[in-house]
N, C-alpha and C. Protein backbone atom coordinates (compact mmCIF):
# COMPACT_ATOMS: atom_id res chain seq x y z
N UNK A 1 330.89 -3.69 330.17
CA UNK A 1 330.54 -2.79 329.10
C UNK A 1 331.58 -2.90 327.99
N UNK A 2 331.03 -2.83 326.64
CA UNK A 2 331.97 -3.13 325.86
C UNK A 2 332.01 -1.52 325.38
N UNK A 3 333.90 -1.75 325.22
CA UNK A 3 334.70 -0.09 324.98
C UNK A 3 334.15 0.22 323.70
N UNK A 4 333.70 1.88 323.19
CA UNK A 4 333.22 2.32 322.55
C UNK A 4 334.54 2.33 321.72
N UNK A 5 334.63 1.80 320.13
CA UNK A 5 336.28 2.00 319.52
C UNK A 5 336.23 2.92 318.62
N UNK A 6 337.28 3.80 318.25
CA UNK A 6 337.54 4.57 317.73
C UNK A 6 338.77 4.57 316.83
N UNK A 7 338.48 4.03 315.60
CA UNK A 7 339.57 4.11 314.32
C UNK A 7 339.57 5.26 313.63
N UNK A 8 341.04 5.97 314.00
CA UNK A 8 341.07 7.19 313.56
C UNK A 8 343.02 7.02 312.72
N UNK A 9 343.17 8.38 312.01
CA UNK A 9 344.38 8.25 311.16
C UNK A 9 345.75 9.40 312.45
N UNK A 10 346.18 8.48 313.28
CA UNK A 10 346.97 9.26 314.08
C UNK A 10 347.67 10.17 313.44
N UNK A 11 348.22 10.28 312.61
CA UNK A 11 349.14 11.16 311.49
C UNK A 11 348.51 12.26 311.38
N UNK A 12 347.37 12.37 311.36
CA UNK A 12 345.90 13.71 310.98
C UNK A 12 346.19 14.45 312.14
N UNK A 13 346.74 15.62 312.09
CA UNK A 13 346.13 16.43 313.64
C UNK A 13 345.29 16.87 313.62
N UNK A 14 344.26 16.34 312.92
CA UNK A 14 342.99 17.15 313.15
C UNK A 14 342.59 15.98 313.89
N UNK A 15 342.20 14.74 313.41
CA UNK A 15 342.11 13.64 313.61
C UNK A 15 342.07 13.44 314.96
N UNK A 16 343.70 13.02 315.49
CA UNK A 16 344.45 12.99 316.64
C UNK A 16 344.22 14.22 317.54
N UNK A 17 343.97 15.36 317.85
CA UNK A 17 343.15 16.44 318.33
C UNK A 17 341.86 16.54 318.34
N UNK A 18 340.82 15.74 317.67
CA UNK A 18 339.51 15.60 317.67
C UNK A 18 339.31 14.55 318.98
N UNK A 19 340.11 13.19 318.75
CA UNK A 19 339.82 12.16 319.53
C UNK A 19 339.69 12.40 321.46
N UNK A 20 341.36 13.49 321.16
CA UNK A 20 341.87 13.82 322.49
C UNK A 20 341.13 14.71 322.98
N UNK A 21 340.29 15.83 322.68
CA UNK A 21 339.25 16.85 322.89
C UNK A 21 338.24 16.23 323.59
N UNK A 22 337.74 15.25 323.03
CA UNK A 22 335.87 14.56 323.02
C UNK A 22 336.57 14.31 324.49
N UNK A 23 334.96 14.22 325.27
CA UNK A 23 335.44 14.47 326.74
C UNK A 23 334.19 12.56 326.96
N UNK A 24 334.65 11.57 325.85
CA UNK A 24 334.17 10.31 326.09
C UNK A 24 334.21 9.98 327.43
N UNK A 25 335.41 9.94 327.92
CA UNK A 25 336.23 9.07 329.01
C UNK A 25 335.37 8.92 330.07
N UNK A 26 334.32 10.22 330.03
CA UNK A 26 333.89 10.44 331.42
C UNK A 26 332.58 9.80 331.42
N UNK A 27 331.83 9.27 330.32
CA UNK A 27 330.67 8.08 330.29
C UNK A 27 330.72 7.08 329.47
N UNK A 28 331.81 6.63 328.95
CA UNK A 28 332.13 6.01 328.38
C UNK A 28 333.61 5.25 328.43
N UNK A 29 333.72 3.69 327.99
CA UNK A 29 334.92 2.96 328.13
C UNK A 29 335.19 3.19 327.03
N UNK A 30 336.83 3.82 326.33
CA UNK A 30 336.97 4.14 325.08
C UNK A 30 338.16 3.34 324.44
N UNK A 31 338.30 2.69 323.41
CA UNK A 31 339.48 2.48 322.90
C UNK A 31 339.88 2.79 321.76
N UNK A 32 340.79 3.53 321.42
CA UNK A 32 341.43 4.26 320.55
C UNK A 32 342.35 3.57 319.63
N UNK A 33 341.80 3.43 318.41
CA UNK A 33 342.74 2.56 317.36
C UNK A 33 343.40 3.69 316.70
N UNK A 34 344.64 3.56 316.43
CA UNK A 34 345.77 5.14 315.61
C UNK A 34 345.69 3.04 314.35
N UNK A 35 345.33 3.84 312.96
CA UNK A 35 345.07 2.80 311.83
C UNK A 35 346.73 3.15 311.65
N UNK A 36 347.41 3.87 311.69
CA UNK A 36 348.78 3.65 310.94
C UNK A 36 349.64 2.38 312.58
N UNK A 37 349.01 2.51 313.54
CA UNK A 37 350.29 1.35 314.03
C UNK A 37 349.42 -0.05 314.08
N UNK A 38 347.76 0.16 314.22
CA UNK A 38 347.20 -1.11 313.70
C UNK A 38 346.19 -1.04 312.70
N UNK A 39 347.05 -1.02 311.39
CA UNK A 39 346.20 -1.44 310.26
C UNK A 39 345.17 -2.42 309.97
N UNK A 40 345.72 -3.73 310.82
CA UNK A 40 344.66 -5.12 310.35
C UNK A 40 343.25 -4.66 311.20
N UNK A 41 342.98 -4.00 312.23
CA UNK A 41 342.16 -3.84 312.85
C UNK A 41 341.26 -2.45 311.83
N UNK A 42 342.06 -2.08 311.63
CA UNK A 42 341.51 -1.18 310.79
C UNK A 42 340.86 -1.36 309.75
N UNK A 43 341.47 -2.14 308.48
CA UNK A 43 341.30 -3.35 307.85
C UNK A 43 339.85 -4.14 307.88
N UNK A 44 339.83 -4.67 309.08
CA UNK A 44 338.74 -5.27 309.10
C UNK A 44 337.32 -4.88 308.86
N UNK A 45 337.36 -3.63 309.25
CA UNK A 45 336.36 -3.06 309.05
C UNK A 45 335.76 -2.53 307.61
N UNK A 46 337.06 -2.74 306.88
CA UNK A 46 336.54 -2.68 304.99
C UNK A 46 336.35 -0.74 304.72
N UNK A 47 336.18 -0.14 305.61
CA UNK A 47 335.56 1.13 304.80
C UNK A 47 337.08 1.71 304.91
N UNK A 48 336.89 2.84 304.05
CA UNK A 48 338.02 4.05 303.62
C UNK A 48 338.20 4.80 305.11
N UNK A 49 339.52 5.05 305.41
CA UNK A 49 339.69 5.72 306.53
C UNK A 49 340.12 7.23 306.24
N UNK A 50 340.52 6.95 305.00
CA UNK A 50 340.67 8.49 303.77
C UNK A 50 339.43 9.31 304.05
N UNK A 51 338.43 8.61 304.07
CA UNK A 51 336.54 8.92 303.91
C UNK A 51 336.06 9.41 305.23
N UNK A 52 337.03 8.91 306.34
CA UNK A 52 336.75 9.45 307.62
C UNK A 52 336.79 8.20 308.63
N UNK A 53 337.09 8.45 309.80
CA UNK A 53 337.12 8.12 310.97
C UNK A 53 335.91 6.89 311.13
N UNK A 54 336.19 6.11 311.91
CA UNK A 54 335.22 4.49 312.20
C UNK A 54 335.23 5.07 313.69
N UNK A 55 333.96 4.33 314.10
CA UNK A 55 333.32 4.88 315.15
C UNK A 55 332.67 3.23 315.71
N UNK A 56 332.80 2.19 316.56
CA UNK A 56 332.28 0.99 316.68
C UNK A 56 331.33 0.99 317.85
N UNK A 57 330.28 1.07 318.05
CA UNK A 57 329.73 1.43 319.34
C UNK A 57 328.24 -0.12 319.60
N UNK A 58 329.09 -0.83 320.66
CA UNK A 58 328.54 -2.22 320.82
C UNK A 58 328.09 -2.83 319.31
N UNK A 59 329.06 -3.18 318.36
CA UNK A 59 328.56 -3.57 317.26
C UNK A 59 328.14 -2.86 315.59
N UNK A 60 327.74 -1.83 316.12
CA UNK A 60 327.23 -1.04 315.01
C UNK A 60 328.21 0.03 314.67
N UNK A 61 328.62 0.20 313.67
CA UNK A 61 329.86 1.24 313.16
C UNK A 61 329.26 2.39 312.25
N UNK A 62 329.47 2.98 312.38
CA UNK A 62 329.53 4.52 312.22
C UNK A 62 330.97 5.44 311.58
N UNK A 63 330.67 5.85 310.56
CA UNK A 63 331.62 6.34 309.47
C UNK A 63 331.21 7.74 309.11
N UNK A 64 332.64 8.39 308.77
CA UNK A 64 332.50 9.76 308.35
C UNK A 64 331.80 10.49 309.26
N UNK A 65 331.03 11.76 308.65
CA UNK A 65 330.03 12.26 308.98
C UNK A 65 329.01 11.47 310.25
N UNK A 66 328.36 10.65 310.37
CA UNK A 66 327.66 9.96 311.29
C UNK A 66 329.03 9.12 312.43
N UNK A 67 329.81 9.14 312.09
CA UNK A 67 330.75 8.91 313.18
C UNK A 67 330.59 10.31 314.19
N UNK A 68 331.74 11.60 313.58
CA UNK A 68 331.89 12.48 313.93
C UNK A 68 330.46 13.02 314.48
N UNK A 69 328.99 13.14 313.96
CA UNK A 69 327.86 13.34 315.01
C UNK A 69 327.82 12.15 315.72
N UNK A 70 327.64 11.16 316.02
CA UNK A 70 327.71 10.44 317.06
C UNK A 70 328.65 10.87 318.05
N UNK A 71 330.18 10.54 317.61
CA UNK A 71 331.22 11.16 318.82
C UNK A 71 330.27 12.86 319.79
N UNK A 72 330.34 13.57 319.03
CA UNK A 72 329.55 15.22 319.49
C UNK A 72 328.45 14.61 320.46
N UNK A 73 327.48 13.63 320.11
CA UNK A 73 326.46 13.41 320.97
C UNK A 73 326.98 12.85 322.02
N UNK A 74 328.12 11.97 321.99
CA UNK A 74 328.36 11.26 323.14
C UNK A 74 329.16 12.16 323.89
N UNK A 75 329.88 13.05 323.94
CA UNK A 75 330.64 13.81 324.47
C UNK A 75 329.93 15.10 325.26
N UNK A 76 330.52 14.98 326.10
CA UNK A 76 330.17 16.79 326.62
C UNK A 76 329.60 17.68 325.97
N UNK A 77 329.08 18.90 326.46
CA UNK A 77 329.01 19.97 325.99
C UNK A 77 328.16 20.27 324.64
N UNK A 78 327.68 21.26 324.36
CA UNK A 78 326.99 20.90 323.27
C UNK A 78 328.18 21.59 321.95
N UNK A 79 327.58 21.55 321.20
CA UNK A 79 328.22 21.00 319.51
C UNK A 79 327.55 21.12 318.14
N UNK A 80 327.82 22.22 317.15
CA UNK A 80 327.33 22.24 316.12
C UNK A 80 326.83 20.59 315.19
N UNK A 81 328.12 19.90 315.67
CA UNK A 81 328.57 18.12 314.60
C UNK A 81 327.76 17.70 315.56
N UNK A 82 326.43 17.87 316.47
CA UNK A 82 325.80 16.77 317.06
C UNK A 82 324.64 16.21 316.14
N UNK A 83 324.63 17.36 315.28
CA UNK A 83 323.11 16.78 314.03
C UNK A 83 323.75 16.23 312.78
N UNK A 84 323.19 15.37 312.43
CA UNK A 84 323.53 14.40 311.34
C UNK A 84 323.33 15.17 310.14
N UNK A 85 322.62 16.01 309.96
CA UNK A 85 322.71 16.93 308.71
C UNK A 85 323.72 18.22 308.69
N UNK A 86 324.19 18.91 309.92
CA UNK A 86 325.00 19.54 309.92
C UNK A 86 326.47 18.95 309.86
N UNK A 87 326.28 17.45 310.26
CA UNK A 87 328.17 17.30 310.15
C UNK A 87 328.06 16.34 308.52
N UNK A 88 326.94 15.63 307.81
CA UNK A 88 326.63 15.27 306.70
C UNK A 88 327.60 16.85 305.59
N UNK A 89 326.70 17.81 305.69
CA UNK A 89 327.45 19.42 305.21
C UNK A 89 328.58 19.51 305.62
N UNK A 90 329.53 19.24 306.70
CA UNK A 90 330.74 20.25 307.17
C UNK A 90 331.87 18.90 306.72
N UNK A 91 331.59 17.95 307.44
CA UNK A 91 332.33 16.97 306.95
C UNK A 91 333.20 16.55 305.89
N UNK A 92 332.69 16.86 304.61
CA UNK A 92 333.43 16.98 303.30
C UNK A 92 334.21 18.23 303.05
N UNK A 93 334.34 19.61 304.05
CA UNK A 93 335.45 20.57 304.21
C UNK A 93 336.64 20.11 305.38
N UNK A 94 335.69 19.12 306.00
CA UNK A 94 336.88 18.58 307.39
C UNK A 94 338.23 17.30 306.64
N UNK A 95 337.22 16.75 305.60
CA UNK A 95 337.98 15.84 304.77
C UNK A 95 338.97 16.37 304.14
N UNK A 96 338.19 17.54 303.35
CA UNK A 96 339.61 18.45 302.40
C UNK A 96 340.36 18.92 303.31
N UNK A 97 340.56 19.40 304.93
CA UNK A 97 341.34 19.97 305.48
C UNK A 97 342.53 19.09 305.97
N UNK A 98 341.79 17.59 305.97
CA UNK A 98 342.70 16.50 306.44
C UNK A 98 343.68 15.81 305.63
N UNK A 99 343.47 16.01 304.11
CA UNK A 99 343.86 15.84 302.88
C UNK A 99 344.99 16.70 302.57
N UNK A 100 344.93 18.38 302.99
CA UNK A 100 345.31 19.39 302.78
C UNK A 100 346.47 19.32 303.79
N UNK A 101 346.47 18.61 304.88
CA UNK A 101 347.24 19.15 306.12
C UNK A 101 348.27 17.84 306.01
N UNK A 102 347.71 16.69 305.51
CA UNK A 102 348.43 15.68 305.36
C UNK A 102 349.67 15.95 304.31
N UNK A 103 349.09 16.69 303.39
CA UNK A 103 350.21 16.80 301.94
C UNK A 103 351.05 18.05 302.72
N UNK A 104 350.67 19.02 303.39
CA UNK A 104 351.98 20.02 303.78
C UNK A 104 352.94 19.33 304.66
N UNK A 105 352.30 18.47 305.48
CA UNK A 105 353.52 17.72 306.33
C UNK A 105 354.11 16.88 305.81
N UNK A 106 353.64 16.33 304.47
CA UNK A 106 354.82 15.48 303.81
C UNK A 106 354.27 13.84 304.14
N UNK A 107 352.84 13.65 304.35
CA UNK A 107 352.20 12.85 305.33
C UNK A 107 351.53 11.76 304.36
N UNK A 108 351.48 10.80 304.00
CA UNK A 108 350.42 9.94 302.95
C UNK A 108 349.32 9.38 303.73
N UNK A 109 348.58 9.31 302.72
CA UNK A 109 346.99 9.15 303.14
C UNK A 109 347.00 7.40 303.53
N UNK A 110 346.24 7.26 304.38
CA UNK A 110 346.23 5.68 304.36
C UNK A 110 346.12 4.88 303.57
């Protein structure tokens, strides 16, 4: 089975607390990219990590908003972010919070 990957901004505690929460592990092989210690992998993938979280699942990648509902679907439990129109809406306040939390810690954006 190929590991479900997950390019996220380790520096973000929202970020880094989102990843560690999702209860993947338990149907899923997961691998966890932190973009600040591997950038080129990050990189490769071309989209803004500013814009949100990469999501690689056998091939097909998933960004922002449709990342974050995908992760919710694959995970445990149920979840407001499992519908693509509700995390499409919340998503762009999760961005400003990650933006917001980055500049009090003194933190630069990728």
């Amino acid at each position: 089975m190929t590991p479900l990957k997950i390019v996220y901004d380790g520096e973000c505690p929202f970020c880094a607390s989102y990843v560690r929460l999702l209860r993947l592990r338990e149907r899923h092989a997961v691998r966890l990219i932190d973009a600040r210690i591997d950038p080129e992998t990050a990189r490769a993938y071309g989209l803004d990590l500013n814009e949100g979280m990469i999501v690689d699942l056998d091939g097909e990648v998933y960004h922002g908003a449709r990342a974050v509902a995908l992760l919710s679907r694959l995970s445990r439990g149920p979840g407001l972010l499992r519908s693509d129109q509700v995390a499409e809406r919340v998503y762009p306040w999760m961005r400003r919070g990650r933006a917001l939390a980055l500049t009090l810690l003194g933190r630069k954006p990728l």
